[in-house]
N, C-alpha and C. Protein backbone atom coordinates (compact mmCIF):
# COMPACT_ATOMS: atom_id res chain seq x y z
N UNK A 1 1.64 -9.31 -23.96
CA UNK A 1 0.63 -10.34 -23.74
C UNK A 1 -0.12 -10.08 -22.45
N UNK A 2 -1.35 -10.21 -22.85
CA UNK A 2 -2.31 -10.51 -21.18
C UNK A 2 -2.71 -12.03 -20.84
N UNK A 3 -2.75 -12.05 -20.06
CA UNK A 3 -3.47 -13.38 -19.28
C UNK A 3 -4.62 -13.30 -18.63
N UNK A 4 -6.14 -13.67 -18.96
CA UNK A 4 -6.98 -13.53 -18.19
C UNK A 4 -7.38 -14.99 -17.53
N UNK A 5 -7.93 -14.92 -15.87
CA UNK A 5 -8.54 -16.17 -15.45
C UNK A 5 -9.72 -15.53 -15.28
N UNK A 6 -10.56 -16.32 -15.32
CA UNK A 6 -12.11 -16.31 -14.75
C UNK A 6 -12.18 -17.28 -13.57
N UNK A 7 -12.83 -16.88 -12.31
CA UNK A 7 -13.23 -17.36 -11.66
C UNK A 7 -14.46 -17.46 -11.01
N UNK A 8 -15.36 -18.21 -10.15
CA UNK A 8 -16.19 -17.96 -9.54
C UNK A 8 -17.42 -18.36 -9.91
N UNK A 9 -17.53 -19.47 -10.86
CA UNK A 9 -18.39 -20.23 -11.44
C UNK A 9 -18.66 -21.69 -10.44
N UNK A 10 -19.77 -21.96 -10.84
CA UNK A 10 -19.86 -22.82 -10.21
C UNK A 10 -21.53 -23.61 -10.44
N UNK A 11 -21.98 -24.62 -9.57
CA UNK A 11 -23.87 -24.85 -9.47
C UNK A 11 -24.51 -24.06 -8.61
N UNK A 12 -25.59 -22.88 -9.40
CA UNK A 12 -26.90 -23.09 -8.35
C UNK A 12 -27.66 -22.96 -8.97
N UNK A 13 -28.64 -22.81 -7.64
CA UNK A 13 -30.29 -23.53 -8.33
C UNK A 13 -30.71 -22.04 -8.87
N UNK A 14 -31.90 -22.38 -9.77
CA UNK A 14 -32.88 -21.17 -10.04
C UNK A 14 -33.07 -19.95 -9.43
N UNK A 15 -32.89 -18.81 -9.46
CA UNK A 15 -32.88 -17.72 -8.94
C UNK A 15 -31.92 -17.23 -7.55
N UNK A 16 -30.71 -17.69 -7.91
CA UNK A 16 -29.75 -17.58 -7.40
C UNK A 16 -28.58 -16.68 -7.96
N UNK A 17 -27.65 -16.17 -7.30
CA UNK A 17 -26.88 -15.28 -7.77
C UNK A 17 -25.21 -16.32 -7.64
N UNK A 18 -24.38 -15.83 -8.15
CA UNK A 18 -23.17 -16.35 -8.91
C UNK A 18 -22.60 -14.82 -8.94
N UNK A 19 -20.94 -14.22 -8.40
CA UNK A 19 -20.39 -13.57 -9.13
C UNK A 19 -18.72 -14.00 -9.81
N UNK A 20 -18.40 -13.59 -10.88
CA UNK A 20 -17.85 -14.10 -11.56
C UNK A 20 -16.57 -12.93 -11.55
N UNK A 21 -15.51 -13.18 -11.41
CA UNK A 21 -14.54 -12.42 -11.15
C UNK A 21 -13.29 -12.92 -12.74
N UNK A 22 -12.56 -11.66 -13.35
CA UNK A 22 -12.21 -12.16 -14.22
C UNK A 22 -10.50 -10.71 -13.81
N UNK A 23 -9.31 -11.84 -13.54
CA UNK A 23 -7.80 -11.43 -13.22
C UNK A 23 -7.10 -11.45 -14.41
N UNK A 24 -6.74 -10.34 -13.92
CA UNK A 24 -5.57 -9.99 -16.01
C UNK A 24 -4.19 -9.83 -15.16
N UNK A 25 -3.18 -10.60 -16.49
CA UNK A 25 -1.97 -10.02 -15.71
C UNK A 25 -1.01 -10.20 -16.40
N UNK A 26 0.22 -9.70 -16.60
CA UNK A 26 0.99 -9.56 -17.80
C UNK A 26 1.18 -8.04 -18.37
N UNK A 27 0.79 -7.66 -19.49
CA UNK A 27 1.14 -6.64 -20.12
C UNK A 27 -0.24 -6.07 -19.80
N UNK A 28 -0.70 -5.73 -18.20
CA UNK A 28 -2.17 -5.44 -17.96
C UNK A 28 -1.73 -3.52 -18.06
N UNK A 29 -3.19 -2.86 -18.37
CA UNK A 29 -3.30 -1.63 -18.40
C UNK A 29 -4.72 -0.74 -18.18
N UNK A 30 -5.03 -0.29 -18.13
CA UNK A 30 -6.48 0.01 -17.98
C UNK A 30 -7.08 0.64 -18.77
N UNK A 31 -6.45 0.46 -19.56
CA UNK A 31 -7.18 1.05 -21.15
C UNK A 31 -7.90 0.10 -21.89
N UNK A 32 -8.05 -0.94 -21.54
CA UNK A 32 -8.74 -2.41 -22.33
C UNK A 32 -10.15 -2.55 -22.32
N UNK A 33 -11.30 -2.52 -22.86
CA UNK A 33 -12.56 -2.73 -22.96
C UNK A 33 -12.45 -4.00 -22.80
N UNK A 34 -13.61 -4.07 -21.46
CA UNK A 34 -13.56 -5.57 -21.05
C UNK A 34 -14.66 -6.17 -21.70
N UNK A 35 -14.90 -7.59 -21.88
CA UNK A 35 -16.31 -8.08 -22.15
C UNK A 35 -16.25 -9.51 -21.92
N UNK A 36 -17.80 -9.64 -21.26
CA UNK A 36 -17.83 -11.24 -20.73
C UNK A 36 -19.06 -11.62 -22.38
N UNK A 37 -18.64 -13.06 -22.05
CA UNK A 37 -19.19 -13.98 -23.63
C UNK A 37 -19.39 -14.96 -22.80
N UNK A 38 -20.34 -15.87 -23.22
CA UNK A 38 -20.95 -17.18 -22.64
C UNK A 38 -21.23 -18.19 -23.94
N UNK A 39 -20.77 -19.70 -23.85
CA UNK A 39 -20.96 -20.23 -24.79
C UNK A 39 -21.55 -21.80 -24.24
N UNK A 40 -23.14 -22.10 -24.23
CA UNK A 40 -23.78 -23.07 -23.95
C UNK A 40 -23.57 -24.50 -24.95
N UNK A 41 -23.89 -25.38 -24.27
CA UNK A 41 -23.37 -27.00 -24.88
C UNK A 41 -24.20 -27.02 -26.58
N UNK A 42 -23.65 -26.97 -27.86
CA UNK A 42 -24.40 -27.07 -28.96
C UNK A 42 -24.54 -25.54 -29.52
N UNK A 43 -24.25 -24.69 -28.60
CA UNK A 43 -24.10 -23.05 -29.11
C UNK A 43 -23.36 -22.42 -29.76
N UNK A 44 -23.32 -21.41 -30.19
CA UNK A 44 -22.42 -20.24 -30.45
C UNK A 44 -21.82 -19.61 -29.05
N UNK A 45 -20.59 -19.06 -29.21
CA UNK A 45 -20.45 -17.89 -27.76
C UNK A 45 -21.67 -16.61 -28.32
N UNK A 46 -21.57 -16.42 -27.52
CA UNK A 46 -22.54 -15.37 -27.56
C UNK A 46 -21.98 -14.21 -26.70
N UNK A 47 -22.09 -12.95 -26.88
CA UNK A 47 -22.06 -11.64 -26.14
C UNK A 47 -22.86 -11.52 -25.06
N UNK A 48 -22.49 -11.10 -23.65
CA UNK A 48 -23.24 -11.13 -22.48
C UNK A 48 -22.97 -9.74 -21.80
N UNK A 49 -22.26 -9.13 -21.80
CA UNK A 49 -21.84 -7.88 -21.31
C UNK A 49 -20.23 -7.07 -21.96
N UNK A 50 -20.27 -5.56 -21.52
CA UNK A 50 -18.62 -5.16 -21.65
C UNK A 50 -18.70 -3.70 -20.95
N UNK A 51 -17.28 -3.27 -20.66
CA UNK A 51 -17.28 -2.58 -19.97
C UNK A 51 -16.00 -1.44 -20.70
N UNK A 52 -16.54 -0.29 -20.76
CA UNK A 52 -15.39 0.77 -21.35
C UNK A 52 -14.10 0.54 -20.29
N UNK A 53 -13.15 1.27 -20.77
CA UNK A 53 -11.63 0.73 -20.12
C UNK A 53 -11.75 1.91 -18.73
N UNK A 54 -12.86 2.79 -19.02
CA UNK A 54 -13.15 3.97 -17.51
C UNK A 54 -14.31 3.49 -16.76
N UNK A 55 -15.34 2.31 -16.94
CA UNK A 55 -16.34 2.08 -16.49
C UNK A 55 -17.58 2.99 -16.80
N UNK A 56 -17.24 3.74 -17.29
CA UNK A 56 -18.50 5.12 -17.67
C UNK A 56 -19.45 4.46 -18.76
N UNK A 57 -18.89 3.65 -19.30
CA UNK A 57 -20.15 3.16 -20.65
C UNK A 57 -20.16 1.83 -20.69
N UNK A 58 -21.38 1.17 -20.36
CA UNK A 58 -21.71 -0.27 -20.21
C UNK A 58 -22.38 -0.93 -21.09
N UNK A 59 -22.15 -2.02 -21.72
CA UNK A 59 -23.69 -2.61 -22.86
C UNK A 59 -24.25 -4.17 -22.29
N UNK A 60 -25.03 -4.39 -22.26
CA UNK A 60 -25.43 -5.91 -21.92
C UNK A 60 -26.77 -6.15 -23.26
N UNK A 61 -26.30 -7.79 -23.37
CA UNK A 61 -27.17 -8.14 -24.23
C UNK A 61 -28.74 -8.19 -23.42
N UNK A 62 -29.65 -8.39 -24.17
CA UNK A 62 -31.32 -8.19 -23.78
C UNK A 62 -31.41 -9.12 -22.37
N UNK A 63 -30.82 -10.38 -22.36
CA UNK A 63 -31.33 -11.20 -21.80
C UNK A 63 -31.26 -11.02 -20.81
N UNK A 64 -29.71 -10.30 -20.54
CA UNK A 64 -29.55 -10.55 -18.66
C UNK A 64 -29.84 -8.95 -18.18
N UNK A 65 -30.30 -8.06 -18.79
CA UNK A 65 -30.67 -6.59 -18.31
C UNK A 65 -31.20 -6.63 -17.08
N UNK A 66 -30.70 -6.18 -16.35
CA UNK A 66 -31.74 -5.73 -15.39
C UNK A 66 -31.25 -7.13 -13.92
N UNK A 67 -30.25 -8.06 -14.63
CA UNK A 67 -30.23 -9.23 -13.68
C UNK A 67 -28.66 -9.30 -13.53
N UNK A 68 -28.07 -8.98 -14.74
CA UNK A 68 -26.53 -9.08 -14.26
C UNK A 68 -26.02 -7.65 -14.30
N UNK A 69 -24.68 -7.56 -13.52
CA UNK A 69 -24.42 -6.10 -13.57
C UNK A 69 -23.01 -6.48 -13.71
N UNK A 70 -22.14 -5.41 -14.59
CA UNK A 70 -20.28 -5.83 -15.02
C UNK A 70 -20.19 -4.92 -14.37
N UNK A 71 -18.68 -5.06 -13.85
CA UNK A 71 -18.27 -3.90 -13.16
C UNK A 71 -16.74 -4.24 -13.19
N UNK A 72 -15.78 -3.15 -13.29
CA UNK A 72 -14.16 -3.35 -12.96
C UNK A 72 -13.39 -2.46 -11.77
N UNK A 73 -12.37 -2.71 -10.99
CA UNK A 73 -11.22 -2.19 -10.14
C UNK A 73 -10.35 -2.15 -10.85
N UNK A 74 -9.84 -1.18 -12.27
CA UNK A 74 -8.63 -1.31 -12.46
C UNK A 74 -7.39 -1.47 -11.59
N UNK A 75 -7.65 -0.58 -10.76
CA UNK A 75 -6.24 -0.35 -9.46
C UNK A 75 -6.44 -2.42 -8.99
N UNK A 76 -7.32 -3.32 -9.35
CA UNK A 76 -6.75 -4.95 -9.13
C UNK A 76 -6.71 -5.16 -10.31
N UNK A 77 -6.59 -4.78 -11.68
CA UNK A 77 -6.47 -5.60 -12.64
C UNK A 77 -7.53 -6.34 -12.62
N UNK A 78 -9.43 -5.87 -12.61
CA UNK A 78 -9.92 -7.18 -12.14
C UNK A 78 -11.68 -6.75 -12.79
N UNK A 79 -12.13 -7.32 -13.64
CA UNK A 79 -13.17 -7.15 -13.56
C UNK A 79 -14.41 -8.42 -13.52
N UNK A 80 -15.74 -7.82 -12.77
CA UNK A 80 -16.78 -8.50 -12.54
C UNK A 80 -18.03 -8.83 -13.06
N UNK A 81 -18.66 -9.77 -12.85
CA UNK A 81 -19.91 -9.68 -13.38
C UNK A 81 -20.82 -10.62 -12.32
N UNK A 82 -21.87 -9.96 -12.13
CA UNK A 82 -22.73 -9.86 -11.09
C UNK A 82 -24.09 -10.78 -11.83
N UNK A 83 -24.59 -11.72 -11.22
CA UNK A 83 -25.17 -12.74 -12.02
C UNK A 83 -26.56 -12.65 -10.91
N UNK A 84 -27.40 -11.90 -10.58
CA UNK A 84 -28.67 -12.24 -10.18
C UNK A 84 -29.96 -12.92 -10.13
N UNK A 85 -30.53 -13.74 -10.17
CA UNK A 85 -32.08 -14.07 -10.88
C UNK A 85 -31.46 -15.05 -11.65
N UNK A 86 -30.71 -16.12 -11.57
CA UNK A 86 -29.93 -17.06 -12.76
C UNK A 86 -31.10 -17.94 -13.36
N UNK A 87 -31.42 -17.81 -14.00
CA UNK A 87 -32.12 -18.87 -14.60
C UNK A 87 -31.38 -19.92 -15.55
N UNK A 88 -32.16 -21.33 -15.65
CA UNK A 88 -31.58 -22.68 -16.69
C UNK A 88 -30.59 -22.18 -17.18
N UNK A 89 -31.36 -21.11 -18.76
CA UNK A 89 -30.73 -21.04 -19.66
C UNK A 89 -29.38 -20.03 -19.73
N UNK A 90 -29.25 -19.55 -18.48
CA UNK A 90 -28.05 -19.26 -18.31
C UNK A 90 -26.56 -20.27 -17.94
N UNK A 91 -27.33 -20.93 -18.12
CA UNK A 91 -26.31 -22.38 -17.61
C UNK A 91 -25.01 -22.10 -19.36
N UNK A 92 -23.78 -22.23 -19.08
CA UNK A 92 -22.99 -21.66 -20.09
C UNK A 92 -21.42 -21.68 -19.43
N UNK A 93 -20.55 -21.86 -20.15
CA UNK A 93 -19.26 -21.76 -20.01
C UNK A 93 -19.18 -20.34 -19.96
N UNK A 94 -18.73 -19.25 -19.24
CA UNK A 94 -18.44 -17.56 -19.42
C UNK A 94 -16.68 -17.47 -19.62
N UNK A 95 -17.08 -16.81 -20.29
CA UNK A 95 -15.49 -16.10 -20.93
C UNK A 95 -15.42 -14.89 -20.63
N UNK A 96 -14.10 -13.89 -19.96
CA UNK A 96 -13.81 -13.15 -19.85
C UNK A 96 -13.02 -12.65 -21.67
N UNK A 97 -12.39 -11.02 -21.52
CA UNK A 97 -12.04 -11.17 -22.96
C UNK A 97 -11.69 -9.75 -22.32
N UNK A 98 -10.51 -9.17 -23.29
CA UNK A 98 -10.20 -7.47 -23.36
C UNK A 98 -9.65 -7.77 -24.80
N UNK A 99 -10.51 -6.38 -24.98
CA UNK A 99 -9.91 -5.49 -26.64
C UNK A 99 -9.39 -4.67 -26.42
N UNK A 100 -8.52 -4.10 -27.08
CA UNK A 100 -7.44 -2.74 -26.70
C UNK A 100 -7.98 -2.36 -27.96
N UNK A 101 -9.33 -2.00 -28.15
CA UNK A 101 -9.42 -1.13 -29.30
C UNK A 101 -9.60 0.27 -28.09
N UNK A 102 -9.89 1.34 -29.11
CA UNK A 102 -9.91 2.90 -28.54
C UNK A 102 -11.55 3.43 -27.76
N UNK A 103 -12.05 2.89 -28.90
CA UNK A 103 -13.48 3.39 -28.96
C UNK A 103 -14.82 2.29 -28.12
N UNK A 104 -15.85 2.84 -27.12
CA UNK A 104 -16.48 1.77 -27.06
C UNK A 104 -17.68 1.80 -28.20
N UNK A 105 -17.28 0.74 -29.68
CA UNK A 105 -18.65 1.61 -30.18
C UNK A 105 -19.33 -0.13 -30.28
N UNK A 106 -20.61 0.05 -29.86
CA UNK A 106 -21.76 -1.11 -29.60
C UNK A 106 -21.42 -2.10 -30.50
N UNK A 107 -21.49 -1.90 -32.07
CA UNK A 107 -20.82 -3.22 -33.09
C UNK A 107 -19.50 -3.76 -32.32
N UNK A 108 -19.19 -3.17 -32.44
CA UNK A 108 -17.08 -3.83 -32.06
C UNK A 108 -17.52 -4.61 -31.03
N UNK A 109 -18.03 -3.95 -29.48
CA UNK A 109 -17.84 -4.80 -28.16
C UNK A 109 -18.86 -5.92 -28.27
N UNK A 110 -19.81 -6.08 -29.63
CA UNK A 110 -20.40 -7.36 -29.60
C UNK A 110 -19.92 -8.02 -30.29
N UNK A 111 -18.89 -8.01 -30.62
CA UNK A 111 -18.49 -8.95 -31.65
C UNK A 111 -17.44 -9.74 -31.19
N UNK A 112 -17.08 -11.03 -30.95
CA UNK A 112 -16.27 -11.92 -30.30
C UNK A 112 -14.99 -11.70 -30.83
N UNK A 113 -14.79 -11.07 -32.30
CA UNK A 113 -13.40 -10.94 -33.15
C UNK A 113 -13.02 -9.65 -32.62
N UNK A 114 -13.81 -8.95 -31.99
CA UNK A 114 -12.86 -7.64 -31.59
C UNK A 114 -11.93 -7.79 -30.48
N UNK A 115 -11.96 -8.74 -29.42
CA UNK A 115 -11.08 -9.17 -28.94
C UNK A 115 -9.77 -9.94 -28.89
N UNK A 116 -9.13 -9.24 -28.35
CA UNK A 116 -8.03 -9.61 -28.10
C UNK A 116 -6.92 -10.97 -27.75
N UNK A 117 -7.90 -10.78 -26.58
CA UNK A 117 -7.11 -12.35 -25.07
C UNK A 117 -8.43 -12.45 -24.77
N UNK A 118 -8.20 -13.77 -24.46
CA UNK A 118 -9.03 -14.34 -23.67
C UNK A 118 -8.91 -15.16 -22.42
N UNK A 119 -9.78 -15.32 -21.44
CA UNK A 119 -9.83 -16.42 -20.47
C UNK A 119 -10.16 -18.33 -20.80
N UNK A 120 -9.64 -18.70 -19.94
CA UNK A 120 -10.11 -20.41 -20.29
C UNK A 120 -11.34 -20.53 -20.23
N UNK A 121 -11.99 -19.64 -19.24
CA UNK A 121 -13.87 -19.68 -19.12
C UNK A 121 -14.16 -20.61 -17.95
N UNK A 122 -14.66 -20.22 -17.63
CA UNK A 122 -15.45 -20.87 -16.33
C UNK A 122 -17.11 -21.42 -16.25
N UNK A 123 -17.25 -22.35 -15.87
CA UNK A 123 -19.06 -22.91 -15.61
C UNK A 123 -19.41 -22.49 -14.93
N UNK A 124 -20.54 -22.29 -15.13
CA UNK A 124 -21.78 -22.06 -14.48
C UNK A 124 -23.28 -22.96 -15.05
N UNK A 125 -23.67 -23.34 -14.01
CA UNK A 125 -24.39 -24.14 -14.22
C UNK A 125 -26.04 -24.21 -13.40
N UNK A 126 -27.19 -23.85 -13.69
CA UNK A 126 -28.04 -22.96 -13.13
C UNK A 126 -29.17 -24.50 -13.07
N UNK A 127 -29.54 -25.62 -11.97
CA UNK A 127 -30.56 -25.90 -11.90
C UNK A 127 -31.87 -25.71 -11.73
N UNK A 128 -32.70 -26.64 -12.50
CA UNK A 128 -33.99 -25.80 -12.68
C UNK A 128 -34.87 -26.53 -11.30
């Protein structure tokens, strides 16, 4: 079993940055494709980023390109996500998540069922 927390959520205003830190621990390893998911009040979760289990291959959905950046320290068991330029509609519960599948292939790490464990999720909450 893994255990993930998310932390580091919280309020700010419009074009503000937020980073979001997500701790594994238990049966942790560094072979796990990480991926953060966000799920807004009346939404679906939705896919927001993931990260290969070496950091070498990254995917982010359209929205936050260019504004959020994932990143992991295996040697802490710990990976990040870097929230720049926050706008409203980023306002969302974020979920951390690892799949112990093998492969990073683009279908799988968008898909919320390819994961594994999950975190309780953390707010964030972006005034306009």
């Amino acid at each position: 079993q893994v255990q993930l927390v998310e932390s580091g959520g919280g309020l700010v205003e419009t074009g503000g940055s937020l980073r979001l830190s997500c701790a594994a621990s238990g049966r942790t390893n560094s072979n796990y494709i990480m991926g953060w998911f966000r799920q807004a009040p009346g939404k679906e979760r939705e896919f927001v980023a993931a990260i290969s289990a070496s950091g070498g291959q990254i995917y982010y959905v359209d929205s936050v390109k260019g504004r959020f950046t994932i990143s992991r320290d295996n040697a802490k068991n710990t990976v990040y996500l870097q929230m720049n330029s926050l706008k409203p509609e980023d306002t969302a519960v974020y979920y951390c998540a690892a799949d112990n599948g093998r492969f990073f292939f683009i279908r799988r790490v968008l898909d919320s069922k390819s994961y594994d464990y999950w975190g309780p999720g953390t707010q964030v909450t972006v005034s306009s």
